[in-house]
N, C-alpha and C. Protein backbone atom coordinates (compact mmCIF):
# COMPACT_ATOMS: atom_id res chain seq x y z
N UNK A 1 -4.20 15.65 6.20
CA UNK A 1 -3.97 14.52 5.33
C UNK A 1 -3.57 14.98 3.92
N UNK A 2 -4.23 16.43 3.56
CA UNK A 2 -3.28 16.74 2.08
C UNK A 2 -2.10 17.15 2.33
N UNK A 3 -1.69 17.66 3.13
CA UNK A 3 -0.35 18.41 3.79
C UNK A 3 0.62 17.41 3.67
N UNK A 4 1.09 16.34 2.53
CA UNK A 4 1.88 15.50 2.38
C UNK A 4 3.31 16.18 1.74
N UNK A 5 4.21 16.07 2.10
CA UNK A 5 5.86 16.57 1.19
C UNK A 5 6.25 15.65 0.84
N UNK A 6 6.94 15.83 0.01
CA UNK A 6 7.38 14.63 -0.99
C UNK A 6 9.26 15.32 -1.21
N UNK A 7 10.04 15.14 -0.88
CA UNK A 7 11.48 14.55 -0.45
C UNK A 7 11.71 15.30 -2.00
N UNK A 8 12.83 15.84 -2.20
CA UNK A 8 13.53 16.50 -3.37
C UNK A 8 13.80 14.90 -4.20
N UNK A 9 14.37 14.31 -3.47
CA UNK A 9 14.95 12.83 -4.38
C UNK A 9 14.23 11.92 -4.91
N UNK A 10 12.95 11.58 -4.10
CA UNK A 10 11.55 11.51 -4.90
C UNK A 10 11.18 12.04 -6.52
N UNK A 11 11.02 13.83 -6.30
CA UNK A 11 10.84 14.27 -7.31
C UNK A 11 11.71 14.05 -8.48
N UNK A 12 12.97 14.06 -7.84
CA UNK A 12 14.14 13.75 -8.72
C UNK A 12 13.87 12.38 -9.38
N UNK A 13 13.31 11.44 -9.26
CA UNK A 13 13.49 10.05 -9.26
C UNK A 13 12.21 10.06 -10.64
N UNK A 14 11.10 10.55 -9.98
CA UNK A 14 9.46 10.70 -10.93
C UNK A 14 10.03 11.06 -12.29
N UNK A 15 10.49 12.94 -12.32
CA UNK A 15 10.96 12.90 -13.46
C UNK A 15 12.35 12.62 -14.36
N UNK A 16 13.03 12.02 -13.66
CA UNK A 16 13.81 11.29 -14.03
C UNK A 16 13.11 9.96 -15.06
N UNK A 17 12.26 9.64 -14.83
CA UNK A 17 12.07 8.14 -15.06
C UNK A 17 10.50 8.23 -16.14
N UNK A 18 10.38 9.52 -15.74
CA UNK A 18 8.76 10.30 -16.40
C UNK A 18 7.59 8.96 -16.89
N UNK A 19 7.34 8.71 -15.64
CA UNK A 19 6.08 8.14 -15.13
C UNK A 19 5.54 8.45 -14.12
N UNK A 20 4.06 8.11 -14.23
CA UNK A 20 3.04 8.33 -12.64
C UNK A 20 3.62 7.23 -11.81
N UNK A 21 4.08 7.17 -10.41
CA UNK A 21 4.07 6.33 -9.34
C UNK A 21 2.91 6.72 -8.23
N UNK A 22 2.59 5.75 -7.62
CA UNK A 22 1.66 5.28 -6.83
C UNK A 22 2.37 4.98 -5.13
N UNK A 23 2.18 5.69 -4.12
CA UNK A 23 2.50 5.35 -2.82
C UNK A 23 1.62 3.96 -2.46
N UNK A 24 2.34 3.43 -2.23
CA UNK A 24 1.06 1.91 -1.77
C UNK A 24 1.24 1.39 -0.58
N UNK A 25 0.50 0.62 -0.12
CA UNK A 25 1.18 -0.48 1.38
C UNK A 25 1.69 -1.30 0.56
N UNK A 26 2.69 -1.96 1.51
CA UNK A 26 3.30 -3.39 1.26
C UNK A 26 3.76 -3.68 2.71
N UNK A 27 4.23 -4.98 2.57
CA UNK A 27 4.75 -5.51 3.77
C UNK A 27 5.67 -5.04 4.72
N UNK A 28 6.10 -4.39 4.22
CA UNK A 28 7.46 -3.70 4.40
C UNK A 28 7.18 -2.19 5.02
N UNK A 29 5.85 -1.46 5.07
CA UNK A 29 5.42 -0.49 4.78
C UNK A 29 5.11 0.32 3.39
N UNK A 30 5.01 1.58 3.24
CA UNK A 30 4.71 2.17 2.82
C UNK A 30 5.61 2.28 1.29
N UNK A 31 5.79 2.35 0.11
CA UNK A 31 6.65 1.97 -1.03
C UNK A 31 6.07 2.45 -2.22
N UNK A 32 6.69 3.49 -3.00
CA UNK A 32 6.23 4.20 -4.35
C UNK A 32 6.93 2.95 -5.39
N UNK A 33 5.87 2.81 -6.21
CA UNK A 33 5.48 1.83 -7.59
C UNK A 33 5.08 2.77 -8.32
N UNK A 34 5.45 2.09 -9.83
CA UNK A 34 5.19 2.54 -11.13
C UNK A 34 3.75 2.33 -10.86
N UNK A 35 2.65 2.94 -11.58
CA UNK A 35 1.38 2.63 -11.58
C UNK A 35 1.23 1.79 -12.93
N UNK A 36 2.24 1.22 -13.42
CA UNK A 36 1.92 0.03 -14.50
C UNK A 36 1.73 -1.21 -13.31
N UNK A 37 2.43 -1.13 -11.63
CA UNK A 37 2.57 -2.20 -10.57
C UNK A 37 1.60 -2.35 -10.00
N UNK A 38 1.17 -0.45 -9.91
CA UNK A 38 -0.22 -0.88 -8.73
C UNK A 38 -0.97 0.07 -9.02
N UNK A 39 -2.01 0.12 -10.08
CA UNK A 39 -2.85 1.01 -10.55
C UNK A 39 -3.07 2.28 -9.20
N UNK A 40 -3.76 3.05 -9.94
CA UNK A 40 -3.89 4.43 -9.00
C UNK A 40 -5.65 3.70 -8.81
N UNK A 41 -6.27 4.70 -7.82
CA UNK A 41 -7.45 3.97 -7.52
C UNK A 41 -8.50 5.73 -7.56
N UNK A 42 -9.65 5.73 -7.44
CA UNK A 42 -10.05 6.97 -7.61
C UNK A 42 -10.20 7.79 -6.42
N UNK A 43 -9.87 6.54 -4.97
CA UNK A 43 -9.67 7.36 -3.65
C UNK A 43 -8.46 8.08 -3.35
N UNK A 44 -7.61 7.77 -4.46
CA UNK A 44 -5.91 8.44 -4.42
C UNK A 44 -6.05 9.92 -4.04
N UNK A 45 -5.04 10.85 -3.49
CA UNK A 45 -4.46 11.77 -3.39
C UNK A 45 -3.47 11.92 -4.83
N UNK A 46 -3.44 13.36 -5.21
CA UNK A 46 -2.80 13.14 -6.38
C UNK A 46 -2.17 14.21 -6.15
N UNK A 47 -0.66 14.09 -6.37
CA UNK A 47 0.61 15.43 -5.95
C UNK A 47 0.98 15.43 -7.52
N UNK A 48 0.91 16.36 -8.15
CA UNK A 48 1.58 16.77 -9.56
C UNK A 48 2.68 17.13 -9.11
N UNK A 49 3.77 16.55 -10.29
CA UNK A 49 5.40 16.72 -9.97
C UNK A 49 5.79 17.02 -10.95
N UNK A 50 5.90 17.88 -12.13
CA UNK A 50 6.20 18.05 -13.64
C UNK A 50 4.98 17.63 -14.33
N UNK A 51 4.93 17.19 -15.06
CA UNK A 51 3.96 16.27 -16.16
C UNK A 51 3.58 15.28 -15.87
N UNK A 52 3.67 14.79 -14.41
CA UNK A 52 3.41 13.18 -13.97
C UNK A 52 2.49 13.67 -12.68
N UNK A 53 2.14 12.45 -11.98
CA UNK A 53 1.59 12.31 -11.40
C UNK A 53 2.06 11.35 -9.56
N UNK A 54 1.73 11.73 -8.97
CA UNK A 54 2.33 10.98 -7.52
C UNK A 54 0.73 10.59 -6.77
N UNK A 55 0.66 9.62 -7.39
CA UNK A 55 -0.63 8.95 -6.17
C UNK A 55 -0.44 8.85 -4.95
N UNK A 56 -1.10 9.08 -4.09
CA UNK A 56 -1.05 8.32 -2.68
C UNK A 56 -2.34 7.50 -2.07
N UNK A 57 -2.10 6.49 -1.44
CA UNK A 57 -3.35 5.99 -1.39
C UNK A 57 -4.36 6.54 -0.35
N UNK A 58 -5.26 6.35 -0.19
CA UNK A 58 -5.72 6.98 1.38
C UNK A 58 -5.33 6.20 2.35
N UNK A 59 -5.40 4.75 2.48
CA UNK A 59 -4.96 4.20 3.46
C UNK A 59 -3.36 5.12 3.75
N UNK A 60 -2.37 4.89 2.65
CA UNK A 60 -1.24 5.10 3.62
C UNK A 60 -1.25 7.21 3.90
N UNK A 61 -1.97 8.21 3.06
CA UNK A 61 -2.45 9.10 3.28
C UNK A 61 -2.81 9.26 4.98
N UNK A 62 -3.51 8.39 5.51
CA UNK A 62 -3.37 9.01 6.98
C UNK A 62 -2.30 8.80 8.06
N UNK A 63 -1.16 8.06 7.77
CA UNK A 63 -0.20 7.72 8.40
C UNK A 63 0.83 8.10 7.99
N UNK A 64 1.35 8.90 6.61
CA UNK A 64 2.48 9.67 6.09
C UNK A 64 2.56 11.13 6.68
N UNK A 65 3.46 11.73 6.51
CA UNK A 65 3.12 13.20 6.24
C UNK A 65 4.43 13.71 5.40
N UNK A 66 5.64 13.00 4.45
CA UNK A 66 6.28 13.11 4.05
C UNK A 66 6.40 11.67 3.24
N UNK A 67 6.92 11.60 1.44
CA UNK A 67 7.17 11.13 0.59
C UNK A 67 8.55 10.72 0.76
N UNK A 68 9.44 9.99 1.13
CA UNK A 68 10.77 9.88 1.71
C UNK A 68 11.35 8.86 0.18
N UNK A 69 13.07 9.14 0.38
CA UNK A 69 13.48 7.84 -1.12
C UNK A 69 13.48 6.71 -0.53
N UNK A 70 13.59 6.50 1.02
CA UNK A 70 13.36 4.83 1.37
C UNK A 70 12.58 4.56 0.70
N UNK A 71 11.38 5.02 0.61
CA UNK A 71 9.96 4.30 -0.05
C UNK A 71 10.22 3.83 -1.02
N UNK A 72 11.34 4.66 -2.18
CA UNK A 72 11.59 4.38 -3.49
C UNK A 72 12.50 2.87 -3.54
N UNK A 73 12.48 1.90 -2.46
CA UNK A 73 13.33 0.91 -2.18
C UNK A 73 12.52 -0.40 -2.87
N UNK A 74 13.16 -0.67 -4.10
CA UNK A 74 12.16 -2.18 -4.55
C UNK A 74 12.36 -3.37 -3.64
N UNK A 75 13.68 -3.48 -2.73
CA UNK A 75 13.19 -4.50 -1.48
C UNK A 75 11.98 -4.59 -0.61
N UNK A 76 11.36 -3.24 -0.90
CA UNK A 76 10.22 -3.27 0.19
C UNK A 76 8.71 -4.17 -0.58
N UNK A 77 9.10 -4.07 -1.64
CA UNK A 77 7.82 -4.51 -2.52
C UNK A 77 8.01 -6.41 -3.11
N UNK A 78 9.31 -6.14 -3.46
CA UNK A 78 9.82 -7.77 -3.78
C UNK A 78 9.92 -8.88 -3.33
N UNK A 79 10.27 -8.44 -1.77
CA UNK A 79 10.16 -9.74 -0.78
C UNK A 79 8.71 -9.78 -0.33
N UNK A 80 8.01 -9.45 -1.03
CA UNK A 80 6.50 -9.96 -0.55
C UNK A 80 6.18 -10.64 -1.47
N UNK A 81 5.39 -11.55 -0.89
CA UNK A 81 5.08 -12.83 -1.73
C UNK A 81 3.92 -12.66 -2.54
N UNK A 82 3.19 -11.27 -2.43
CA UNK A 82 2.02 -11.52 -2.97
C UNK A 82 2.10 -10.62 -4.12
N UNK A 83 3.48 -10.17 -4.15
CA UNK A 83 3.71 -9.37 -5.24
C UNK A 83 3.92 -9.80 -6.64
């Protein structure tokens, strides 16, 4: 479950944008958010990427084993209503 990779375009994306994101569920599956969207929690997994930070949650922690840029898709988070 730590054995997570995280996708070159990912990394590219974090410090590009130089904020902590957060792996979260959503409807859609699995979807990296700013953690201004979806706070980090203290059960997180935490992947350092430069000066930032890459949460993962534990829930989606046992069903990943790679950080992919689909995730980085704000359709996956937007069309949910509870967002």
């Amino acid at each position: 479950m730590t054995d997570i990779m995280v996708e070159q375009a990912v990394i590219d994306f974090i410090l590009t944008n130089k904020k902590d994101y957060r792996v979260s569920t959503s409807c859609s599956g699995p979807v990296v958010v700013p953690t201004e969207m979806k706070a980090p929690k203290e059960s997180d997994l935490q992947i350092k990427v430069g000066d930032f930070i890459l949460y993962i949650s534990r829930v989606q922690a046992r069903y990943i084993s790679k950080v992919t840029a689909d995730m980085l898709d704000p359709s996956r988070y937007l069309s949910c209503s509870y967002y």
